[in-house]
Structure formats: structure tokens, C-alpha cells
N, C-alpha and C. Protein backbone atom coordinates (compact mmCIF):
# COMPACT_ATOMS: atom_id res chain seq x y z
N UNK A 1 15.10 -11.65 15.31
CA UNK A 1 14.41 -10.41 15.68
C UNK A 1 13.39 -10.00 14.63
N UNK A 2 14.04 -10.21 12.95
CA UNK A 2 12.56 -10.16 12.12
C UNK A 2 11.29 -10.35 12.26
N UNK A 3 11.73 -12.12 13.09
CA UNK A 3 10.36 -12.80 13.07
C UNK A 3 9.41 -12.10 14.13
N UNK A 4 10.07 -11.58 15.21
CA UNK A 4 8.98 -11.12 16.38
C UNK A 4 8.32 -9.93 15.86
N UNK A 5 9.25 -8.87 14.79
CA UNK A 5 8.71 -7.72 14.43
C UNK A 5 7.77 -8.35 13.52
N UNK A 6 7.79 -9.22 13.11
CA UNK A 6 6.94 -9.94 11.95
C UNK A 6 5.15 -10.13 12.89
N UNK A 7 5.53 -10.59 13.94
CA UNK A 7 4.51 -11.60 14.93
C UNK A 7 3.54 -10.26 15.59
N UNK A 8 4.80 -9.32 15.35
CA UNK A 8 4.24 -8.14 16.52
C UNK A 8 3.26 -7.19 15.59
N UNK A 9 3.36 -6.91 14.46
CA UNK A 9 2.77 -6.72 13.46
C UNK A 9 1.25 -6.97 12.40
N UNK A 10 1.74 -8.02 12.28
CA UNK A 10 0.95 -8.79 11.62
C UNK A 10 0.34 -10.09 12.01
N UNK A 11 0.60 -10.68 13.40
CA UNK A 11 0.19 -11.97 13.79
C UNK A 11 -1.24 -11.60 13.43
N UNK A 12 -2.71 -12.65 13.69
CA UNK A 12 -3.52 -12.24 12.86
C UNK A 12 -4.62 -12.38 14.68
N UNK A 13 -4.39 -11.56 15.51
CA UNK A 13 -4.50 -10.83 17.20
C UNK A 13 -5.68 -10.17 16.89
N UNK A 14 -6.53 -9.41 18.31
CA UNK A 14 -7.63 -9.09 18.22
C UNK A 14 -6.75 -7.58 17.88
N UNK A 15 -6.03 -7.43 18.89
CA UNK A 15 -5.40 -5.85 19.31
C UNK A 15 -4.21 -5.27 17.96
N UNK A 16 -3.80 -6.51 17.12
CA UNK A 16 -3.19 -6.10 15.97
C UNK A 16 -4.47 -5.53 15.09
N UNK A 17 -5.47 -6.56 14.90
CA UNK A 17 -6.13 -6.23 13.78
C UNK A 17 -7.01 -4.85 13.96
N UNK A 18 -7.06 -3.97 15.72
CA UNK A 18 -7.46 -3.25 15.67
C UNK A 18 -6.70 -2.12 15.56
N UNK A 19 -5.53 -2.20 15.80
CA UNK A 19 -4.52 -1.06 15.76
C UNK A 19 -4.18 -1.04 13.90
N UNK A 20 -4.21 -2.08 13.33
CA UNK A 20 -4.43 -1.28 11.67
C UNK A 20 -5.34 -0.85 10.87
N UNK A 21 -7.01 -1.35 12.03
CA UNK A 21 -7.89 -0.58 11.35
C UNK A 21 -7.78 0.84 11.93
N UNK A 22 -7.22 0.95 13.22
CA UNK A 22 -7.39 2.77 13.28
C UNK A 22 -6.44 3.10 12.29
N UNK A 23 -5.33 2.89 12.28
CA UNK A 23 -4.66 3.22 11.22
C UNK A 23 -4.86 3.82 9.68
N UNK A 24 -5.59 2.54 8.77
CA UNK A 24 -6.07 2.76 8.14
C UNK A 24 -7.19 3.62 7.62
N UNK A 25 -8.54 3.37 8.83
CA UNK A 25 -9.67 4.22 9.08
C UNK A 25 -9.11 5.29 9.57
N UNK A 26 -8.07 5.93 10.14
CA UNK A 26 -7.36 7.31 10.20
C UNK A 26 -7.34 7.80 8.94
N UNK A 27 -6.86 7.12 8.19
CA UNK A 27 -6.32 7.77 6.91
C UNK A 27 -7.47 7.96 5.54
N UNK A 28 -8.21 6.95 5.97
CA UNK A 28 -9.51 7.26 5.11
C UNK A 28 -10.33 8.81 5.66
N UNK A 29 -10.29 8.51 7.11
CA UNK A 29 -11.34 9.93 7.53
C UNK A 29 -10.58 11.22 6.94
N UNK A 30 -9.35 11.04 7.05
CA UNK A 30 -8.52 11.85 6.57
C UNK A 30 -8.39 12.20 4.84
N UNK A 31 -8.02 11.63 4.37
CA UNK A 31 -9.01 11.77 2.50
C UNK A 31 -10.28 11.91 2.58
N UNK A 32 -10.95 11.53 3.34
CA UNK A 32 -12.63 12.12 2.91
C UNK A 32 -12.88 13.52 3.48
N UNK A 33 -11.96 14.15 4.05
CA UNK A 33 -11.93 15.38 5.01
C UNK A 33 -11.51 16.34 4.04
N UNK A 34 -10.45 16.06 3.52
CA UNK A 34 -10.11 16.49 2.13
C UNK A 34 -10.95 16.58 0.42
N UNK A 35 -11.40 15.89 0.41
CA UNK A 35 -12.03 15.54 -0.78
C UNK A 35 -13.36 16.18 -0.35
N UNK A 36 -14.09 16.38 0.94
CA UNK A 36 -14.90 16.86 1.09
C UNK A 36 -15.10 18.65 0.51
N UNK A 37 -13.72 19.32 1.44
CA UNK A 37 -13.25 20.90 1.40
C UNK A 37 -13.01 20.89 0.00
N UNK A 38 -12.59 20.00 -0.84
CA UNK A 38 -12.37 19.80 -2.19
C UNK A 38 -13.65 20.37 -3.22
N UNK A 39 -14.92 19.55 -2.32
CA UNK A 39 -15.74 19.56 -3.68
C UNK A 39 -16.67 20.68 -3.25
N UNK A 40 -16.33 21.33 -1.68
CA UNK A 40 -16.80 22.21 -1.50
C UNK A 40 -16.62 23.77 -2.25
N UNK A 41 -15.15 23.93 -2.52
CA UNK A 41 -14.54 24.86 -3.21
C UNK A 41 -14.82 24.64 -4.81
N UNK A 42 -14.97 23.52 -5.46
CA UNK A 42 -15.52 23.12 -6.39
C UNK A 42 -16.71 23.61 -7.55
N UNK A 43 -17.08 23.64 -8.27
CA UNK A 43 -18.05 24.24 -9.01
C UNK A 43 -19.04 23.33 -9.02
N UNK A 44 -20.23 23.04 -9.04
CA UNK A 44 -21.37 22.28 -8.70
C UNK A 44 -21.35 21.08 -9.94
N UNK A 45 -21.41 20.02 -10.07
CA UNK A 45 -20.97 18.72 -11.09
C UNK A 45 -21.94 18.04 -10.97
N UNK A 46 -21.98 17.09 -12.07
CA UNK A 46 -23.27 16.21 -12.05
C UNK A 46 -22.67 15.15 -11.04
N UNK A 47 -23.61 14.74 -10.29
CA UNK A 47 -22.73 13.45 -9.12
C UNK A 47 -22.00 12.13 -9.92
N UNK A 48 -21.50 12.00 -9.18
CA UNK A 48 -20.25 10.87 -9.82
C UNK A 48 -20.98 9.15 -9.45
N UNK A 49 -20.61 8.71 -10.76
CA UNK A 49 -21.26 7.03 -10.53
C UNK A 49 -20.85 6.38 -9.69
N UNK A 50 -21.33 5.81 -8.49
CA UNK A 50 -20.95 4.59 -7.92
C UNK A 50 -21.30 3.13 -8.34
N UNK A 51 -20.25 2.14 -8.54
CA UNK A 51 -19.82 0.76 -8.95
C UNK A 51 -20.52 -0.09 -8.46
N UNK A 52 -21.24 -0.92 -8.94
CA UNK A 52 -22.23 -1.96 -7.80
C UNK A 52 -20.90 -2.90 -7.43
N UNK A 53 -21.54 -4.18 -7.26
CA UNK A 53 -20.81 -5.36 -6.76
C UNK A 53 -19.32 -5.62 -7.46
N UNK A 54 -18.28 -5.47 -7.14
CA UNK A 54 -17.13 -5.58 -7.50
C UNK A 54 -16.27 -6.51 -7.02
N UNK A 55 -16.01 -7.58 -7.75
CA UNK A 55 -15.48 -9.26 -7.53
C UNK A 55 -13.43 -8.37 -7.78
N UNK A 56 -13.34 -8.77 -5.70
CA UNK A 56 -11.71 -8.35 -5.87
C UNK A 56 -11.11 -9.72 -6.58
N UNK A 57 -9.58 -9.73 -6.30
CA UNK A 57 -8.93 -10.48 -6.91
C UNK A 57 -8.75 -11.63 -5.66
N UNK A 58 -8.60 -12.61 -6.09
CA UNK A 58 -8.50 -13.56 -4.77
C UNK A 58 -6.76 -14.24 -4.66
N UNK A 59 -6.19 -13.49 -4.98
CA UNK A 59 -4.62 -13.94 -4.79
C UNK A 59 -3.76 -12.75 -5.48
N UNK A 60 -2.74 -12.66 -5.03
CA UNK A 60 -1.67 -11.72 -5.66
C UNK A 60 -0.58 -12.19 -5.82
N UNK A 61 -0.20 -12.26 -7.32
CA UNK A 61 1.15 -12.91 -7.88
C UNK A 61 1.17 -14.53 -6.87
N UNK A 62 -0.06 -15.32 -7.12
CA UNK A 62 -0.23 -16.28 -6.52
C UNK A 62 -0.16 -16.98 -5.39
N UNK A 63 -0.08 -16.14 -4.32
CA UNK A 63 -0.05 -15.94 -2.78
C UNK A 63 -1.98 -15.14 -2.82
N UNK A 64 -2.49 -16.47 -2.11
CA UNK A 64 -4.05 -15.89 -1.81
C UNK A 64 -4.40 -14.64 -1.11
N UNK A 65 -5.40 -14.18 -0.97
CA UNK A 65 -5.62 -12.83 -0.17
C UNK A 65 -6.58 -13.24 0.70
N UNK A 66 -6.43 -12.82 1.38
CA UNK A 66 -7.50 -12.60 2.43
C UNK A 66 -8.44 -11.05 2.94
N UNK A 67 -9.78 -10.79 2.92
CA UNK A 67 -10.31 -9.84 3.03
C UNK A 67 -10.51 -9.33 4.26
N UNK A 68 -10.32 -8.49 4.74
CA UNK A 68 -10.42 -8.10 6.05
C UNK A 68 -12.17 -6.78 6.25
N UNK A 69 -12.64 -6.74 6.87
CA UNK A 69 -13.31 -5.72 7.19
C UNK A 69 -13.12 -4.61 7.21
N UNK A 70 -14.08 -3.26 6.51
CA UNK A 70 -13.77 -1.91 6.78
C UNK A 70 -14.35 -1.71 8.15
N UNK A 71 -13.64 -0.37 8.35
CA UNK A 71 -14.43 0.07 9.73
C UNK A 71 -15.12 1.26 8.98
N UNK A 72 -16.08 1.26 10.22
CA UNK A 72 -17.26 2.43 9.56
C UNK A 72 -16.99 3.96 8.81
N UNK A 73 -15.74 4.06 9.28
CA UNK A 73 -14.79 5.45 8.54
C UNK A 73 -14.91 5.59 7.24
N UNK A 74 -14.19 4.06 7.24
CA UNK A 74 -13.80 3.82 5.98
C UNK A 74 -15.04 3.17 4.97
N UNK A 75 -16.23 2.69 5.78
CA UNK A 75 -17.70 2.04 5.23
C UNK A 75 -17.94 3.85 4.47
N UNK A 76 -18.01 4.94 5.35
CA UNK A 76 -18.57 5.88 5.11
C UNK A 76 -17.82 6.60 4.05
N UNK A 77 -16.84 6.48 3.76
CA UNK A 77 -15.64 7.23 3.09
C UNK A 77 -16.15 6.09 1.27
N UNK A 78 -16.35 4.96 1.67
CA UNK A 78 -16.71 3.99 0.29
C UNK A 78 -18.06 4.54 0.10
N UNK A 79 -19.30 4.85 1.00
CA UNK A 79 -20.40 5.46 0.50
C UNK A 79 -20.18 6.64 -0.53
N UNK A 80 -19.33 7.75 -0.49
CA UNK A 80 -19.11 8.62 -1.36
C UNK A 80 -18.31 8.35 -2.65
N UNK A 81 -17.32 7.27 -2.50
CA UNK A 81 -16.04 6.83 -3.61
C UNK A 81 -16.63 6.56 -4.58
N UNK A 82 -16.42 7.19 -5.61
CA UNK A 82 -17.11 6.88 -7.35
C UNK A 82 -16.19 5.50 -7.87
N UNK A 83 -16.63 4.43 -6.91
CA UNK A 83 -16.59 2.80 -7.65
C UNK A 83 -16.53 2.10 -6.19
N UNK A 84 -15.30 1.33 -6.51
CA UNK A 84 -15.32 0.30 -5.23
C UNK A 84 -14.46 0.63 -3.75
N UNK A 85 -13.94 -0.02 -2.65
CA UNK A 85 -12.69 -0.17 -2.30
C UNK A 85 -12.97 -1.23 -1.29
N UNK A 86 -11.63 -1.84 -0.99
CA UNK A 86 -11.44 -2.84 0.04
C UNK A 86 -10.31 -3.07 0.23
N UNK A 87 -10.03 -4.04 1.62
CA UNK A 87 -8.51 -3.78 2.24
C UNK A 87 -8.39 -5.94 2.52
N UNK A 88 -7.36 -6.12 2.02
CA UNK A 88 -7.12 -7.11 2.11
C UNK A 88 -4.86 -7.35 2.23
N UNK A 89 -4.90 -8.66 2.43
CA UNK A 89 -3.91 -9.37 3.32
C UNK A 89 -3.19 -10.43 2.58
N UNK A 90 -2.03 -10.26 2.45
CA UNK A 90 -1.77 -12.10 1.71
C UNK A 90 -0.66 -12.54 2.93
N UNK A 91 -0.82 -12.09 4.18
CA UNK A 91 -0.11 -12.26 5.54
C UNK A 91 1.08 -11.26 6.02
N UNK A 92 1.37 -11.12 5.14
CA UNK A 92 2.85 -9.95 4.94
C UNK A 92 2.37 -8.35 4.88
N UNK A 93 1.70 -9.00 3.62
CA UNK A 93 1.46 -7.57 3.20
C UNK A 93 -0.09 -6.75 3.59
N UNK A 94 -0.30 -5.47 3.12
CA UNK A 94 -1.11 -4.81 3.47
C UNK A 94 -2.03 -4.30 2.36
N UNK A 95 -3.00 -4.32 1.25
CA UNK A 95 -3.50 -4.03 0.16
C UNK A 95 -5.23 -2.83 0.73
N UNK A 96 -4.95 -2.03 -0.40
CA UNK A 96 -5.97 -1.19 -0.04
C UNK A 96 -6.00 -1.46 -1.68
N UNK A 97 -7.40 -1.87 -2.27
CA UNK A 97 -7.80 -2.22 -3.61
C UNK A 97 -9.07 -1.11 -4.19
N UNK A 98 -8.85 -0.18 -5.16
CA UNK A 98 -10.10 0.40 -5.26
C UNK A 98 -9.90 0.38 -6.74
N UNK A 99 -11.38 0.32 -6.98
CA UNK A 99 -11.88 0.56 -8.29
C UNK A 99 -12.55 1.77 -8.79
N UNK A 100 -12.08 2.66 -9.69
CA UNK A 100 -12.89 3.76 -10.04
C UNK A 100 -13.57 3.94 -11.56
N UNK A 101 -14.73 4.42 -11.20
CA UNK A 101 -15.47 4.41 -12.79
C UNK A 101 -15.30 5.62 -12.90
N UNK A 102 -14.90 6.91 -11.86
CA UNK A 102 -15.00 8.15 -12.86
C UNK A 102 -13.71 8.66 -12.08
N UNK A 103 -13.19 10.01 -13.14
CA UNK A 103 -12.61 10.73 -12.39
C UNK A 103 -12.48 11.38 -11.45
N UNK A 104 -11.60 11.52 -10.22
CA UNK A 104 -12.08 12.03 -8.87
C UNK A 104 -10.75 12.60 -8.21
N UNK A 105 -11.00 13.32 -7.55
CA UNK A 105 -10.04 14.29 -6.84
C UNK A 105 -9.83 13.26 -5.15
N UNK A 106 -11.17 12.50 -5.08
CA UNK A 106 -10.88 11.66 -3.66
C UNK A 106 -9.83 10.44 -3.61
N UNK A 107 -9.56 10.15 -5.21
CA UNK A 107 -7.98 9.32 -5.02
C UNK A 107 -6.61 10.21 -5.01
N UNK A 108 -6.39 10.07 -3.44
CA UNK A 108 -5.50 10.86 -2.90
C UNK A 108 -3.99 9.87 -2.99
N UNK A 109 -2.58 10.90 -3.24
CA UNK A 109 -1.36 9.98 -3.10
C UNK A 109 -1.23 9.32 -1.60
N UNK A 110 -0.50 8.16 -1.66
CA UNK A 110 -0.84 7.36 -0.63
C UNK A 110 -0.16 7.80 0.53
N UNK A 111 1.24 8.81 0.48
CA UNK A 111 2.43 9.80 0.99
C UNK A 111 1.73 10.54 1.64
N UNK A 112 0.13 11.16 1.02
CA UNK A 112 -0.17 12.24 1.72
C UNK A 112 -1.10 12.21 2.81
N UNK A 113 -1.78 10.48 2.67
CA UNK A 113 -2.06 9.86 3.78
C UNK A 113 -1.59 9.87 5.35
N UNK A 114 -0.32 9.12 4.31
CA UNK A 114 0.70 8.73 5.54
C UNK A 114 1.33 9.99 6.47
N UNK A 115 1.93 11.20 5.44
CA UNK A 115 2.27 12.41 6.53
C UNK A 115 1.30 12.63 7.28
N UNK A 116 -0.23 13.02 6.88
CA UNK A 116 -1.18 13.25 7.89
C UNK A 116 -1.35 12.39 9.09
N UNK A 117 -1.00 11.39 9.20
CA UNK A 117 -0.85 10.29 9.83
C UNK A 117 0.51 10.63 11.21
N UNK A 118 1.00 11.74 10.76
CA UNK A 118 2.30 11.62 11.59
C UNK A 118 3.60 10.84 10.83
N UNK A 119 3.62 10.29 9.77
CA UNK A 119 4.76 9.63 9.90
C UNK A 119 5.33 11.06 8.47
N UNK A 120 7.14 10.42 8.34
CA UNK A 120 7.88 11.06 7.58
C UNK A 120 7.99 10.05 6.66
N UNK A 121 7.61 10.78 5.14
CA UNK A 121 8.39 10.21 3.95
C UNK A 121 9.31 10.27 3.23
N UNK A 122 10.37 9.24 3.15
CA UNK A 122 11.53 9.24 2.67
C UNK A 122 11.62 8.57 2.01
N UNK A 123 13.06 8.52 1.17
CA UNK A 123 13.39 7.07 -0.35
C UNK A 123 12.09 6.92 -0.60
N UNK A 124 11.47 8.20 -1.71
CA UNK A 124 10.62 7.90 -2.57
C UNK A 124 11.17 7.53 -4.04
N UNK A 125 10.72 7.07 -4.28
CA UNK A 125 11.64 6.59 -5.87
C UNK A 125 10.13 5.41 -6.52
N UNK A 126 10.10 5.83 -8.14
CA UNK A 126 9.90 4.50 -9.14
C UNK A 126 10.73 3.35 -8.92
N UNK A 127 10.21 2.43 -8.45
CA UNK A 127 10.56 0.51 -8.82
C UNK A 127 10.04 0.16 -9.64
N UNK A 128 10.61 -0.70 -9.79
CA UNK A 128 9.69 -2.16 -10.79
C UNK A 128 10.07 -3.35 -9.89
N UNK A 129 8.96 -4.17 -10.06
CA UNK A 129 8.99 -5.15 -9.16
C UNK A 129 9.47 -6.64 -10.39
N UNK A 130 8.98 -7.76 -9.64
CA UNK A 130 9.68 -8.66 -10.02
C UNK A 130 9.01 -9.23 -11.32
N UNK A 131 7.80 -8.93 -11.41
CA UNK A 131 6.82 -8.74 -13.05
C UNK A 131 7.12 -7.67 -13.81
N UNK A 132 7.62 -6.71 -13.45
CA UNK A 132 7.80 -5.67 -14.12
C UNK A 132 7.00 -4.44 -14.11
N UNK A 133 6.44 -4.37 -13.18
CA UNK A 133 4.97 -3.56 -12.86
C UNK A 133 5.96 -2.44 -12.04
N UNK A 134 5.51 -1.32 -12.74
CA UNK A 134 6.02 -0.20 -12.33
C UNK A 134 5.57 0.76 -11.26
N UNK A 135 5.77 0.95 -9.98
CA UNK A 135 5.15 1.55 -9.13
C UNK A 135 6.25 2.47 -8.33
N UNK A 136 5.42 3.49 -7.61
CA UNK A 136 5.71 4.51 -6.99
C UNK A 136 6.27 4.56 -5.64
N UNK A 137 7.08 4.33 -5.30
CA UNK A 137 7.38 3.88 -3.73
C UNK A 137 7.90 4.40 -2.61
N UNK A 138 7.19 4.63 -1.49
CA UNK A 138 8.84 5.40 -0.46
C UNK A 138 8.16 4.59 0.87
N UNK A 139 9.46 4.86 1.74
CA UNK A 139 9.66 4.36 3.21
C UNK A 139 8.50 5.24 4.07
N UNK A 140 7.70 4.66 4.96
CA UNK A 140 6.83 5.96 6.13
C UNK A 140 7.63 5.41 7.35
N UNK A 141 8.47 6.69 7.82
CA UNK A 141 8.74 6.20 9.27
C UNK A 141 7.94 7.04 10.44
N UNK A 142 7.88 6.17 11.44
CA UNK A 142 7.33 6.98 12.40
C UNK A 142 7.80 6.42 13.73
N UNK A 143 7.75 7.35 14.69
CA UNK A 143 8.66 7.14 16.31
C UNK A 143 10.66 6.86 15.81
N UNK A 144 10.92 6.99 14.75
CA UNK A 144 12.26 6.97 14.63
C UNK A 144 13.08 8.10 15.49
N UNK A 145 14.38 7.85 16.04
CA UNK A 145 15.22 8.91 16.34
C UNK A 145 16.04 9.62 15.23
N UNK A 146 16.73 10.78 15.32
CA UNK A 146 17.96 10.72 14.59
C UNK A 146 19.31 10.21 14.66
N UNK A 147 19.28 9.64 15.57
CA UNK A 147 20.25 8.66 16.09
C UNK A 147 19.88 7.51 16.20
N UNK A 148 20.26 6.52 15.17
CA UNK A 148 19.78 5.20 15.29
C UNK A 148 20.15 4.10 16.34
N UNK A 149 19.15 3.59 17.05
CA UNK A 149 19.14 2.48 18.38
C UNK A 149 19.64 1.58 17.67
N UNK A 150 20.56 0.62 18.79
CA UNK A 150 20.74 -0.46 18.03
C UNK A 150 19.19 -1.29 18.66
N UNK A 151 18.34 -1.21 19.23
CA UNK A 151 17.30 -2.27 19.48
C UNK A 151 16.31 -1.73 18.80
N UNK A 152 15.92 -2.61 18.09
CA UNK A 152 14.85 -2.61 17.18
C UNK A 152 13.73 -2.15 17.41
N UNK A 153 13.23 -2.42 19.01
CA UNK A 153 12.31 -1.71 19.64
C UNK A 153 12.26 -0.34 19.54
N UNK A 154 13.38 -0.03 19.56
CA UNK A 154 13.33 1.64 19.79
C UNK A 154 13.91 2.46 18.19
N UNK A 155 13.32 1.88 17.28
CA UNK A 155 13.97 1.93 16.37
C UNK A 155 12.96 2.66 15.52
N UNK A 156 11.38 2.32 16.23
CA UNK A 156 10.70 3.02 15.59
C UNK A 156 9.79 2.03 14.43
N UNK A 157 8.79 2.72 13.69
CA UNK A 157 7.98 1.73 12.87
C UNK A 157 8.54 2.45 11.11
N UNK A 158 8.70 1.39 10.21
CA UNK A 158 9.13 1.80 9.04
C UNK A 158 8.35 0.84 7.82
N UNK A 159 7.18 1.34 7.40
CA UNK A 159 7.01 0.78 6.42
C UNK A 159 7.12 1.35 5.21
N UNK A 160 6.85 0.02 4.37
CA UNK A 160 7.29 0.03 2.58
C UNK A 160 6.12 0.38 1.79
N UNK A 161 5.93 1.20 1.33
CA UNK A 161 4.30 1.61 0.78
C UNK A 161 4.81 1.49 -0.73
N UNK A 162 3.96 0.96 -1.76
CA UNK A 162 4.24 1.44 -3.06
C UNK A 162 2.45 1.31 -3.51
N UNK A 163 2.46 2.23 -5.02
CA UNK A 163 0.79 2.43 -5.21
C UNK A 163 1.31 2.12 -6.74
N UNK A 164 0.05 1.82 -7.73
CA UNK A 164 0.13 2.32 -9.10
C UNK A 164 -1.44 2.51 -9.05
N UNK A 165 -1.89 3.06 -10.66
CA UNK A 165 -3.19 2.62 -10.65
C UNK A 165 -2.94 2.49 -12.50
N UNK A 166 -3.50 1.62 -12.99
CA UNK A 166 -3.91 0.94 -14.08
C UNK A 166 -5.58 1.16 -14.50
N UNK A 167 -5.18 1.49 -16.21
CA UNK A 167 -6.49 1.73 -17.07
C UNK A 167 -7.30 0.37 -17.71
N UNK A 168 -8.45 0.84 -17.97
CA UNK A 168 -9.18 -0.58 -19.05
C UNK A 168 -8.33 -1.03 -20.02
N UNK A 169 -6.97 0.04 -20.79
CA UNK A 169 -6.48 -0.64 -21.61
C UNK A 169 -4.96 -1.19 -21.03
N UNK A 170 -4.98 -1.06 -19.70
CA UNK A 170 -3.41 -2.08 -19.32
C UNK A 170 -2.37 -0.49 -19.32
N UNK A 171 -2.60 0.65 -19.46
CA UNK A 171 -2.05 1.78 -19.18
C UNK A 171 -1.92 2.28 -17.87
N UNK A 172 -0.76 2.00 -17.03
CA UNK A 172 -0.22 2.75 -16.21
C UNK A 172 0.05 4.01 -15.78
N UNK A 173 0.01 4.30 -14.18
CA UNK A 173 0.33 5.71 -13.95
C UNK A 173 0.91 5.69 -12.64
N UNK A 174 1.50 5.91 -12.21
CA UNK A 174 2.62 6.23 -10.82
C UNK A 174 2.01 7.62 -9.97
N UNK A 175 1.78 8.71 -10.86
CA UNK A 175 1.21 10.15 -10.61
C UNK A 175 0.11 9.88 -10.17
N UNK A 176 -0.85 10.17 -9.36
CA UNK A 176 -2.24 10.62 -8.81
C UNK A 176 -3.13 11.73 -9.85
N UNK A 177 -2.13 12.81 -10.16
CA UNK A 177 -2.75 13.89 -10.21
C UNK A 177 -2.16 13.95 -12.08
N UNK A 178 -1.36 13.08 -12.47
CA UNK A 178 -1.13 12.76 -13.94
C UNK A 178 -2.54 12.18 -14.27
N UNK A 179 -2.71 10.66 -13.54
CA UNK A 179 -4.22 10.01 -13.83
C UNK A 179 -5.33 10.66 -13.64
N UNK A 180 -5.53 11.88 -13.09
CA UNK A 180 -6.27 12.72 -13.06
C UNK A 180 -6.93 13.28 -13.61
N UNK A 181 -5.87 13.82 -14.51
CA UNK A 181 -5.69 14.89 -16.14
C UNK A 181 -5.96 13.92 -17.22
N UNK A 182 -5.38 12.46 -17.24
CA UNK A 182 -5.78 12.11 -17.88
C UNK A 182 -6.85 11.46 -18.31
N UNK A 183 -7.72 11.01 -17.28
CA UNK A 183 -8.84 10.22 -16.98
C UNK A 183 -10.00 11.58 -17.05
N UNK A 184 -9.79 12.87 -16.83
CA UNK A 184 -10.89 13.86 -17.37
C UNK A 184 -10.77 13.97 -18.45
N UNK A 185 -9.23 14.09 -19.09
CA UNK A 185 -9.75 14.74 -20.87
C UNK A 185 -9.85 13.38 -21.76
N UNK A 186 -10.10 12.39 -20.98
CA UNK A 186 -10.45 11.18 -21.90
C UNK A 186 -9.27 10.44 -22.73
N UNK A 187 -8.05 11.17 -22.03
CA UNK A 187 -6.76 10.23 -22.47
C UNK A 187 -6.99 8.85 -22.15
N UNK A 188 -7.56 8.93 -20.85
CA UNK A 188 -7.81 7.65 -19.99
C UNK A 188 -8.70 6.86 -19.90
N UNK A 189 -8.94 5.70 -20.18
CA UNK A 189 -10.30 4.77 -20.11
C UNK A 189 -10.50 4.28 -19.07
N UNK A 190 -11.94 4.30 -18.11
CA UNK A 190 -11.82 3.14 -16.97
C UNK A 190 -12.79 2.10 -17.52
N UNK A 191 -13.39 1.61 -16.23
CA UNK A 191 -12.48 1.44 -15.11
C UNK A 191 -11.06 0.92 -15.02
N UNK A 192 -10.62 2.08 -13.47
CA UNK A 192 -9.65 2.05 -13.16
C UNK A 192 -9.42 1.13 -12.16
N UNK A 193 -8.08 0.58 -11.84
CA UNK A 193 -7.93 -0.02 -10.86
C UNK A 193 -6.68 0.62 -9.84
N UNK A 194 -6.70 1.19 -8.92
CA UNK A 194 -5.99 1.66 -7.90
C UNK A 194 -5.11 0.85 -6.69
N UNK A 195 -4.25 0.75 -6.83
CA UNK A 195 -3.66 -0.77 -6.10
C UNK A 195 -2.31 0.33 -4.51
N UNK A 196 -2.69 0.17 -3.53
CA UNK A 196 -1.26 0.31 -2.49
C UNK A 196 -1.60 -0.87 -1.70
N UNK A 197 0.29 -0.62 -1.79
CA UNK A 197 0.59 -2.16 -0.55
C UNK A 197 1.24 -1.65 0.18
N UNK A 198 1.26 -2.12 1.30
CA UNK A 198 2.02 -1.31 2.09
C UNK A 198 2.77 -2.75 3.70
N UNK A 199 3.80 -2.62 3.39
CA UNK A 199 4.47 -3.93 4.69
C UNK A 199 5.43 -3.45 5.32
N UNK A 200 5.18 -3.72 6.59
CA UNK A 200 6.65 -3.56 7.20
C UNK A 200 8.09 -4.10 7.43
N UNK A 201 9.06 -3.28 6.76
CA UNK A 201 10.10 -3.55 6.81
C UNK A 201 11.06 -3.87 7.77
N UNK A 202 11.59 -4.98 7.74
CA UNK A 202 12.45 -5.69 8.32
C UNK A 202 13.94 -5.65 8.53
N UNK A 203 14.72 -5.26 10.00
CA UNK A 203 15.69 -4.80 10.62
C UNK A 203 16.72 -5.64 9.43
N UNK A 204 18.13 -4.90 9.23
CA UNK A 204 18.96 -5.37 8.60
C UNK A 204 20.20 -5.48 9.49
């Protein structure tokens, strides 16, 4: 039953690959909607640098990536982003990659995406993964009951999201709004690199 939730998901389909760009491009229109009312309430700033050509990474923990296309949401949402972003695949998983040269209020937590989105976040907790890379993590469910089905179908969608973002000097942050504070008063050096993955989890 993994494998079909696997197939149903992620097979690499016209109608999969469009149901995670609305997804995704949901959630971008949705941070730029925000970040907009943001800089509106804001005090008037010198405009923020945008990043020219930015060479992503071409594998993760040695499993290749693959780049997928933005949709125009999300084309329009990177026109304003002070550096890079892009959304890529190593088959499983789900990567939203951005690069920032300045400090910005438009890198939003990835949780607050996802609620706007409709789904519920739960088992948020710090991991460390199998390098030791420390990241921020919780479950997004959405269409779940409170009474759990035994068919998987009706069980609802549950993915695994975790984010970090990392400094020029190899300095970590889990917080959004920690890297924030610190990347204005110059605790922080960029460029930054902003990393969520996000996969769906598999029936036990």
C-alpha cells in the first residue's frame, strides 16, 4: 500500500506534477500576500538586493536532484525575493531551495505556509538527521478524521516538512524570526541558504 501512496504522489504524471505546483504556487501567493501587507505597514527602506544567476546544488546527500519549474505565482513571488529560489526533486522528496543576500521578513516559517493552506500542524519538534544537520520539523495533515480509517485512502494526506537555513560561516538556525534578528544586527553573515523538504509519509 506504501508503494501506490508512493505512485499516487509522486509518480512523475502530468496531473501529479500539476496538483503540487498549485500547491506549492498556493503557498508562495500566500507569503507574498503577506510580505506584501508587511512592507506596507513598514517604514520606507532602501530596496533590497536581488541575486543574479545562482548555480543550485545538483544532488542531496548524494541522491541527484532534479529541477522542476516555477509557476508564474511563484516566477512573480522570486521577482520580489532579495536572492534566489527554486523547487526541486530527488524522487521522494520535495525541496524548495532559496538563497538570500539580505535580510527579509518574506522568509516566512514553512508551518505558516502550510496552515494557510488548510492543513493542521502537529509533532513539531528539532531533529537531527543522519549528518547531523539540525532542523525544525512537524507533520501537515490534511483531510484526516478524528477517528482513524483503517484504509489509507481515507486516511487523509500527511506530510513530513522539515526547514533550516544556514549562514556564509556554516551557522545554523531552526527559528525564522531568530535568523531574522540576527541577520539585521549583523550577528549573521550571508549569503544565506534556506533549505525545506517536505515528503509524504508512509502508512505504518
Amino acid at each position: 500500500m506504501s508503494t501506490l501512496l508512493f505512485d499516487r504522489w509522486f509518480a512523475n504524471r502530468f496531473l501529479h506534477r500539476a496538483v503540487h505546483k498549485s500547491l506549492f504556487g498556493a503557498a508562495m501567493l500566500l507569503c507574498l500576500v503577506w510580505s506584501t501587507a508587511a512592507a506596507l505597514r513598514a517604514s520606507p527602506v532602501t530596496p533590497q538586493p536581488v541575486a543574479a544567476f545562482h548555480e543550485w546544488p545538483r544532488a542531496w546527500d548524494g541522491v541527484p536532484l532534479r529541477p522542476l519549474a516555477l509557476s508564474e505565482v511563484e516566477h512573480r513571488f522570486a521577482d520580489r525575493f532579495p536572492g534566489a529560489i527554486a523547487r526541486m526533486t530527488d524522487g521522494e522528496q520535495m525541496f524548495v531551495l532559496r538563497q538570500v543576500v539580505a535580510p527579509t521578513r518574506m522568509l516566512h516559517p514553512a508551518a505558516d505556509c502550510y496552515r494557510a493552506l488548510g492543513y493542521r500542524i502537529v509533532q513539531a519538534r528539532l531533529e537531527r538527521d543522519a549528518q547531523e544537520r539540525l532542523w525544525r520539523c512537524f507533520n501537515a495533515q490534511r483531510g484526516a478524521t478524528r477517528i482513524a480509517s483503517s484504509h489509507p485512502s481515507q486516511q487523509g494526506q500527511t506530510l513530513r516538512v522539515c526547514e533550516r537555513i544556514v549562514d556564509a560561516k556554516g551557522t545554523s538556525f531552526t527559528d525564522t524570526s531568530a535568523w531574522y534578528w540576527a541577520a539585521a544586527s549583523g550577528r549573521s553573515t550571508g549569503p544565506w541558504e534556506a533549505v525545506t523538504v517536505a515528503r509524504v509519509t508512509r502508512p505504518t
